[in-house]
Protein backbone atom coordinates (compact mmCIF):
# COMPACT_ATOMS: atom_id res chain seq x y z
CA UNK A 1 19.11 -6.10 3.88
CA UNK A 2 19.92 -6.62 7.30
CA UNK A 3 19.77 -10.43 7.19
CA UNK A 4 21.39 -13.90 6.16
CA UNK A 5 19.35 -14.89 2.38
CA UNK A 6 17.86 -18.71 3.22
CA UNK A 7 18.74 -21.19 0.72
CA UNK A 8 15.81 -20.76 -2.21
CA UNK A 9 14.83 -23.95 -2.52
CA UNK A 10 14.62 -23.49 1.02
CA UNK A 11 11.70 -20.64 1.07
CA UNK A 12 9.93 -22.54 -2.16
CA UNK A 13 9.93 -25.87 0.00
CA UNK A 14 8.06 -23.75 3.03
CA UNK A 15 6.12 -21.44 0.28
CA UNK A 16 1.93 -21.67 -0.67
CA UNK A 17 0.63 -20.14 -3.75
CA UNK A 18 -2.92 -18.26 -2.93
CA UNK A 19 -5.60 -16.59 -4.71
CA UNK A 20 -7.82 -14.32 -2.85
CA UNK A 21 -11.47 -13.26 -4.45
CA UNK A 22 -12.23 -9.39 -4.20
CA UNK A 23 -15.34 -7.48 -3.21
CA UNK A 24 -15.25 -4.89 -5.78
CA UNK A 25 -12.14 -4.52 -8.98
CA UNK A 26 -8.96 -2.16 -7.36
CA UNK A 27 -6.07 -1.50 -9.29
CA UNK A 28 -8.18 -3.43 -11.95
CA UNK A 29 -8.03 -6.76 -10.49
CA UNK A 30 -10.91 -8.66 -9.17
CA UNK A 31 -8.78 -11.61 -7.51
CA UNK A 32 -5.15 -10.84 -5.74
CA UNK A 33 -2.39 -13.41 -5.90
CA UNK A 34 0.35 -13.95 -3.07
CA UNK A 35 2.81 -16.14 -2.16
CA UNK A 36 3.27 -16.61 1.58
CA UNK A 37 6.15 -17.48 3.00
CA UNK A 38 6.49 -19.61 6.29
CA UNK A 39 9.62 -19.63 8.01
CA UNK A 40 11.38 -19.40 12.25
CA UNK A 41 9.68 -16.32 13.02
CA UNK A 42 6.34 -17.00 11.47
CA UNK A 43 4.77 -16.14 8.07
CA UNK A 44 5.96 -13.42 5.29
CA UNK A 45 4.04 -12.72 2.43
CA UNK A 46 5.53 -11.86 -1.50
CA UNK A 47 2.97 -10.76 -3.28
CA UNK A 48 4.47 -8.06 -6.28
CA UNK A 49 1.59 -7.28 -9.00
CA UNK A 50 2.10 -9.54 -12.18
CA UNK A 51 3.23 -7.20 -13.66
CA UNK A 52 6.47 -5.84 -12.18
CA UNK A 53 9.30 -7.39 -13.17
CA UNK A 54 12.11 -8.87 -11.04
CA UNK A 55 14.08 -5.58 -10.11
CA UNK A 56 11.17 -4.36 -8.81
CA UNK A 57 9.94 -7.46 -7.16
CA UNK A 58 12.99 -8.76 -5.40
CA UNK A 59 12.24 -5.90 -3.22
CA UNK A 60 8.74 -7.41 -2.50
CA UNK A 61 10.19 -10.56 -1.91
CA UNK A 62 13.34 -8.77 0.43
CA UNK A 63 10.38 -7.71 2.63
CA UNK A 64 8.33 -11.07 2.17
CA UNK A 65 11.69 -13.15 3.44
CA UNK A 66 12.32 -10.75 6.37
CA UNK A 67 8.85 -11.37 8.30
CA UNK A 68 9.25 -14.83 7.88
CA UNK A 69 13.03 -14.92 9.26
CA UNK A 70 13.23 -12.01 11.46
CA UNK A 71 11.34 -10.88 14.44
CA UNK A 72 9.20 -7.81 14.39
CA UNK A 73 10.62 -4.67 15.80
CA UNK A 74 9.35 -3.69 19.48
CA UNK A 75 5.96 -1.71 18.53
CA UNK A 76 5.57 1.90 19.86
CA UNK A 77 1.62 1.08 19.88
CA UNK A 78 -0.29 -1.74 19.79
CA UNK A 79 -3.06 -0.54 17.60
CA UNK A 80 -2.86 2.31 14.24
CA UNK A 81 -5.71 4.24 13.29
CA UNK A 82 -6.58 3.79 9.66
CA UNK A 83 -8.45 5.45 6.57
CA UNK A 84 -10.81 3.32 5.02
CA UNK A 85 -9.83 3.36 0.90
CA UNK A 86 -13.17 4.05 -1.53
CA UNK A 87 -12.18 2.79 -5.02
CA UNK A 88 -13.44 4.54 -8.29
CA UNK A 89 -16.83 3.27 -7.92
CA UNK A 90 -19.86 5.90 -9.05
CA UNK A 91 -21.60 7.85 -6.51
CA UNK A 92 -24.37 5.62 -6.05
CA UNK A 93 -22.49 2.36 -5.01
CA UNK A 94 -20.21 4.73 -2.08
CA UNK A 95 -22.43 4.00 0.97
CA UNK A 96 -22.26 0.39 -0.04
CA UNK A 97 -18.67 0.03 -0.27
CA UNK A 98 -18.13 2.15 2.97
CA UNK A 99 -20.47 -0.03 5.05
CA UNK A 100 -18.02 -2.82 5.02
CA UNK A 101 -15.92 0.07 7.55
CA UNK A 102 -16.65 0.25 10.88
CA UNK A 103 -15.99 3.82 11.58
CA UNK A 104 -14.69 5.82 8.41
CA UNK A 105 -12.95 8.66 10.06
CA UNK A 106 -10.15 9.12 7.30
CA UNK A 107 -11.55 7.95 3.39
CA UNK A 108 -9.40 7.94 0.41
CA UNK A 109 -10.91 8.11 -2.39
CA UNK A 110 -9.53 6.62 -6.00
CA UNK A 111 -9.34 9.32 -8.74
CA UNK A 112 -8.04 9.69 -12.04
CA UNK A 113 -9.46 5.96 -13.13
CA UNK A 114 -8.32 5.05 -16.81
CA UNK A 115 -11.84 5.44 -18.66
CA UNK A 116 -13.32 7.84 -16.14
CA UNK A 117 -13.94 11.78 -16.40
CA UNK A 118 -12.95 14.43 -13.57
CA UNK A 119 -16.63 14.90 -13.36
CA UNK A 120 -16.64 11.33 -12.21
CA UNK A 121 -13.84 12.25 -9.52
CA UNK A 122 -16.28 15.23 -8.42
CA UNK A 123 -19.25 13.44 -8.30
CA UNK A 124 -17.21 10.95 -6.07
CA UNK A 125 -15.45 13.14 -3.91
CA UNK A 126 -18.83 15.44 -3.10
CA UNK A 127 -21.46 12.25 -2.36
CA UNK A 128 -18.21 10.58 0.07
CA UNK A 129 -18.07 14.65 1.58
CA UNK A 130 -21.75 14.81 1.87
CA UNK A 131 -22.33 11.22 3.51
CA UNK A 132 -19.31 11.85 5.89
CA UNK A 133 -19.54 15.44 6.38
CA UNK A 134 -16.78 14.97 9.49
CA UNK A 135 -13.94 12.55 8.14
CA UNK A 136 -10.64 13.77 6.69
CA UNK A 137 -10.75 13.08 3.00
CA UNK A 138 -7.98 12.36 0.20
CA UNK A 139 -7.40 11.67 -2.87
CA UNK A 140 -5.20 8.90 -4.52
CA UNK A 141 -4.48 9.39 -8.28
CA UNK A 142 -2.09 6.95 -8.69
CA UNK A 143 -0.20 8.82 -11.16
CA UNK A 144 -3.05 9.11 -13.54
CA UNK A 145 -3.02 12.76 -14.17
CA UNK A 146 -0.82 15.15 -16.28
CA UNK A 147 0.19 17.88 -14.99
CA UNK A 148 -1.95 20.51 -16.39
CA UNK A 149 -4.88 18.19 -15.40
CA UNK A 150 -3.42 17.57 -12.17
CA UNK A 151 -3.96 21.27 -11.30
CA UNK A 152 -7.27 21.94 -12.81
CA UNK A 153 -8.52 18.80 -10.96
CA UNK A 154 -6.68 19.09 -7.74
CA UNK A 155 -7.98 23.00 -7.97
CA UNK A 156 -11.42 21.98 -8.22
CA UNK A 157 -11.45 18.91 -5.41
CA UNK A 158 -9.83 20.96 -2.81
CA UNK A 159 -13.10 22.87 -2.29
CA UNK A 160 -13.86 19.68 -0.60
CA UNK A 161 -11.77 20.05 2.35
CA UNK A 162 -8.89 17.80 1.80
CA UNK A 163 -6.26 16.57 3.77
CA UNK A 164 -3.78 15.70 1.32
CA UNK A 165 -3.49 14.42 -2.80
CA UNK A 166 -1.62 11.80 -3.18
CA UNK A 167 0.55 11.28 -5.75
CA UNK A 168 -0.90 13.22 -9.12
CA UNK A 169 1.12 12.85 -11.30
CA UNK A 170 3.98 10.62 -12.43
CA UNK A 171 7.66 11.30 -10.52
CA UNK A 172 9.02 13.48 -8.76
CA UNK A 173 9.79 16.44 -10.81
CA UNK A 174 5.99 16.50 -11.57
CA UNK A 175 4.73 16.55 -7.86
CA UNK A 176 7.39 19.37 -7.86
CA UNK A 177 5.76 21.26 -10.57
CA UNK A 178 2.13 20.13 -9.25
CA UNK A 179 2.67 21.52 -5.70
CA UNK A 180 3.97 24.77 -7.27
CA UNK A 181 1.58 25.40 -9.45
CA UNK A 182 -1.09 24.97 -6.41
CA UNK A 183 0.54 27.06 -4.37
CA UNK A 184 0.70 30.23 -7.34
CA UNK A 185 -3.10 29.73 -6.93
CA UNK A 186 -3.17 30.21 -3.19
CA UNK A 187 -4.14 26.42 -2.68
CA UNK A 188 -1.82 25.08 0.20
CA UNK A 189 -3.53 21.45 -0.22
CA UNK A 190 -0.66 18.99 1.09
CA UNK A 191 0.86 16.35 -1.74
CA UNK A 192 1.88 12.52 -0.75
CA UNK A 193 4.07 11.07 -2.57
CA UNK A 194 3.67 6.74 -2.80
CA UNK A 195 4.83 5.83 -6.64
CA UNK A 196 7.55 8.83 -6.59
CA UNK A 197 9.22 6.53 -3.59
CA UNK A 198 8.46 3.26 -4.14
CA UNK A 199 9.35 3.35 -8.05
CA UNK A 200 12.32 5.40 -7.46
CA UNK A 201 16.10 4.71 -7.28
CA UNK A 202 16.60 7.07 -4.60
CA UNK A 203 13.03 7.53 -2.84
CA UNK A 204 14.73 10.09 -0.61
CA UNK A 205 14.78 12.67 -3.13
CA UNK A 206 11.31 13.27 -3.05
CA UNK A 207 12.24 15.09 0.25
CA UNK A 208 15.81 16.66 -1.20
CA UNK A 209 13.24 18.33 -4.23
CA UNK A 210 10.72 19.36 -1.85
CA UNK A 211 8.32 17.44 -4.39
CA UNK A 212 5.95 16.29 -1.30
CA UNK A 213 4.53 17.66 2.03
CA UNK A 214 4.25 13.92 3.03
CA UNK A 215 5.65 10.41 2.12
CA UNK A 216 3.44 7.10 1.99
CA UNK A 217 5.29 3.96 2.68
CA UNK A 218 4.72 0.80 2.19
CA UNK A 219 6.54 -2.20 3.74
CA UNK A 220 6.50 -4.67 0.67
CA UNK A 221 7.73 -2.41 -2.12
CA UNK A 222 10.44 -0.89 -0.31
CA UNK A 223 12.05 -3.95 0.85
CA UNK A 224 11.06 -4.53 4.47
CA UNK A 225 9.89 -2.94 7.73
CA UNK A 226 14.24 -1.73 8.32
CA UNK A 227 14.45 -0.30 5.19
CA UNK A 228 11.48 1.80 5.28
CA UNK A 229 12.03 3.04 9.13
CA UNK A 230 15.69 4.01 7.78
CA UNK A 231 14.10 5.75 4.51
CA UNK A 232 11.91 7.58 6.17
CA UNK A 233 14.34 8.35 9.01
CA UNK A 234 16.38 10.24 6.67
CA UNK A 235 13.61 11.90 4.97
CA UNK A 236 12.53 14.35 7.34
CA UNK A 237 8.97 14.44 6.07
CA UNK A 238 5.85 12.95 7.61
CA UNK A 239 4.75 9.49 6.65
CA UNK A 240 1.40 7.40 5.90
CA UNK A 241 1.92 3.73 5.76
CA UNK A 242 -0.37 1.85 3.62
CA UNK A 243 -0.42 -1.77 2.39
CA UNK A 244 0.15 -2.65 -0.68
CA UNK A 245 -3.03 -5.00 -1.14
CA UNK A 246 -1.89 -7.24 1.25
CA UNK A 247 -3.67 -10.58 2.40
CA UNK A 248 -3.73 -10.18 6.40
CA UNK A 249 -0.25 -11.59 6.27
CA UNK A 250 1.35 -9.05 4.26
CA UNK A 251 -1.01 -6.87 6.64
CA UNK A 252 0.07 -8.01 9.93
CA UNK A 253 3.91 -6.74 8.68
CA UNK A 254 2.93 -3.08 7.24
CA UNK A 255 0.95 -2.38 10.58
CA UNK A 256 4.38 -3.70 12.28
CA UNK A 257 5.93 -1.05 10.79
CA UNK A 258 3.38 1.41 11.40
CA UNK A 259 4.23 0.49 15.28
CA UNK A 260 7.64 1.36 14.96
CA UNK A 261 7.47 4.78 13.46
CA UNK A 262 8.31 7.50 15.98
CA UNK A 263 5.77 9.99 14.63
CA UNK A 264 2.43 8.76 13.22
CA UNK A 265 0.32 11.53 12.41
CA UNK A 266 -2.41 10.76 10.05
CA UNK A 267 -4.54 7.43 9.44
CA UNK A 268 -2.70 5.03 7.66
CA UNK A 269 -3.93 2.97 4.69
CA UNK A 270 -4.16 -0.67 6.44
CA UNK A 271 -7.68 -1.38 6.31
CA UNK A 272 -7.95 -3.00 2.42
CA UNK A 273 -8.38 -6.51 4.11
CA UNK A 274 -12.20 -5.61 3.85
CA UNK A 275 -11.86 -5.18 0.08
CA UNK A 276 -11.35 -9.05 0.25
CA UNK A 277 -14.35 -11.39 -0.05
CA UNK A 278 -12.18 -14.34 1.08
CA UNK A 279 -8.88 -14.18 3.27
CA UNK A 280 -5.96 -16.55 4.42
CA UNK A 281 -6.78 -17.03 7.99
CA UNK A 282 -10.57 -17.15 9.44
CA UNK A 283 -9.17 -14.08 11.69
CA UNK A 284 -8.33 -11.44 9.43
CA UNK A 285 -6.58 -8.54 10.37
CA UNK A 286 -9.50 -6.09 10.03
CA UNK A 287 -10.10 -2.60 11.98
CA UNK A 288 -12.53 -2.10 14.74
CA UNK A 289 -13.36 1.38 15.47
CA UNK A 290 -11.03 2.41 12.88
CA UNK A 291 -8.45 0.91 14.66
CA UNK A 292 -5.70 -1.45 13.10
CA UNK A 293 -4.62 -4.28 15.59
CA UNK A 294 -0.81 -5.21 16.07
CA UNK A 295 -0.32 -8.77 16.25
CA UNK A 296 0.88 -11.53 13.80
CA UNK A 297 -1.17 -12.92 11.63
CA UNK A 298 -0.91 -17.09 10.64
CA UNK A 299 -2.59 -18.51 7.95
CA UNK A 300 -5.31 -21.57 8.18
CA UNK A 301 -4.49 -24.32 6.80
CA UNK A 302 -8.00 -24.90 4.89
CA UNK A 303 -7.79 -21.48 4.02
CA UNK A 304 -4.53 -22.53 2.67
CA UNK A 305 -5.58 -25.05 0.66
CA UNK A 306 -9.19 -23.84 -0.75
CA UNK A 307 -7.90 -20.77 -1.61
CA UNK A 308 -4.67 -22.62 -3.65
CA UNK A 309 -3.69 -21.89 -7.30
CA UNK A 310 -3.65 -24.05 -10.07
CA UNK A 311 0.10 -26.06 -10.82
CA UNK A 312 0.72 -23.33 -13.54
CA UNK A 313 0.51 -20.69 -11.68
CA UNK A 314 2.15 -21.99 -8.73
CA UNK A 315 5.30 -22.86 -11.23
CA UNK A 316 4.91 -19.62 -12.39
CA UNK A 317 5.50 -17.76 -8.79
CA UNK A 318 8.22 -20.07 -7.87
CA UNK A 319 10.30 -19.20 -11.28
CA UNK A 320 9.41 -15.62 -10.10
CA UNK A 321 10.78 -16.52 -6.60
CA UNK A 322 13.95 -17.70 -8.62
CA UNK A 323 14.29 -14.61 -10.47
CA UNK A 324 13.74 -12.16 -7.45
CA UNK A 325 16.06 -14.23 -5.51
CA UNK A 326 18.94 -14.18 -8.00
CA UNK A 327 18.47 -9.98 -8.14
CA UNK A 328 18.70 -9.94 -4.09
CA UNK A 329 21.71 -12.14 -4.53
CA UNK A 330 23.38 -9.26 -6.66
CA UNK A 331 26.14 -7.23 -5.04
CA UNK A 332 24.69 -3.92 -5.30
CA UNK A 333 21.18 -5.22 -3.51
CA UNK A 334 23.71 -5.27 -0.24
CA UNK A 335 24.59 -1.97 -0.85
């Protein structure tokens, strides 16, 4: 970290407790939680899935702190083109989903869903190809595949013209094996890898193993907008940034750091505020013409309230807040 930890009591004092409805289930959650931070150089958001535990979340709440305390970094553009993200929905429900996008010129598309068939994945990927005949596609597995399925599947789906697959299998050894294995066929489709950095002790071995063509990073799980630009600094490889389900707070800092990276060259993944049915502010950070604005994002304070948790679950994030805090507090976290 590159800044001075506030007191705790300090960021619980200044912290709300929201729960945001969802249009459609992602990641298998139909309402998002976050706690948003407000501190001297505006509003930060911590919002680590329930189920990570505090090793992994202190990082979420490293980044959370810094947006709230520090001031964003000069941007190198003041807007970021951005893919619009189709969950594992079946075929017939993909026009509705995409409507809520402006101008889909870059679609990932959700594969590998727990209860769902690669003919489902097919089905998906063909009826997205055939309604947007001109956008770059990809796929997101989210580690869902072995493998051996990985490279039957991602063997079959590249006849669809894709940009990249992102992140097939579990670790890095895997995407290793994965990309190999393509490549023995004659298939040069690209790999990202997003869980192989963000879940890793060193996330710049992806790059050392030659595991990925491409690294997607996200500002919350990696511990801030400094700590990614200096990860993927030293990777060498080019990078995606994508939110990490993000209320237009959380937002406003992941397309911050999208401004700040030298080279940008594909669509990022920063438009999920219009997977939300409700958001903090009555200005959401949305896309127009599949373009991401730059700009800091403050909540409402109706929003703020309305959208509030019960007392037990607002207990419950600030013990979590506790937790986090104590790992950040850790001598090897300065490291």
């Amino acid at each position: 970290m590159n800044f001075t930890l506030p007191p705790v009591e300090e960021l619980i004092a200044n912290a709300h407790v929201v729960r945001l409805p969802m249009r459609v289930k992602f990641r298998g959650v139909t309402e998002r939680e976050a706690l948003l931070i407000h501190g001297p150089a505006g509003w930060g958001e911590f919002s680590a899935f329930l189920e990570y535990g505090p090793a992994e979340a202190s990082r979420w709440l490293a980044a959370g702190i810094e947006a709230a305390y520090t001031d964003f970094p000069t941007p190198l553009r003041t807007s970021i083109p951005v893919n619009a993200t189709l969950p594992a929905v079946r075929a017939n429900q993909i026009a509705g989903v995409l409507a809520n996008y402006d101008a889909p010129h870059t679609i990932k598309i959700k594969v590998a869903e727990k209860g769902q068939h690669l003919d489902d994945d097919i089905a998906r990927v063909a009826e997205t190809r055939r309604l947007f005949p001109d956008a770059a596609l990809r796929v997101d597995a989210n580690t869902g595949w072995g493998i051996d399925e990985a490279v039957s599947a991602l063997l079959k789906l590249s006849e669809f013209d894709l940009q990249y697959a992102e992140q097939p299998v579990p670790g890095i050894v895997g995407l290793a094996r994965v990309r190999e294995r393509l490549r023995s066929h004659g298939v040069e489709l690209k790999i990202a890898a997003d869980e192989a950095v963000r879940k890793h002790s060193d996330p710049l071995e992806v790059a050392r193993l030659g595991a990925a063509d491409l690294m997607v990073i996200k500002a919350q799980p990696l511990g801030g907008i400094q700590a990614v630009l200096d990860i993927a600094a030293q990777s060498g490889l080019d990078v995606v940034v994508s939110s990490a389900l993000d209320t237009s707070v959380g937002l406003a800092q992941a397309a911050a750091l999208a401004s700040a990276v030298p080279q940008l060259p594909y669509a990022c993944g920063l438009a999920t505020g219009s997977l939300f049915a409700e958001d903090v502010t009555a200005t959401p950070l949305l896309a127009t013409a599949g373009q991401l604005p730059v700009r800091r994002v403050a909540p409402d304070e109706d929003k703020l309230r309305t959208l509030s948790v019960t007392t037990e679950r607002r207990t419950w994030w600030e013990q979590r807040v506790r937790e986090c805090y104590e790992q950040l507090m850790a001598p090897e976290s300065h490291n």
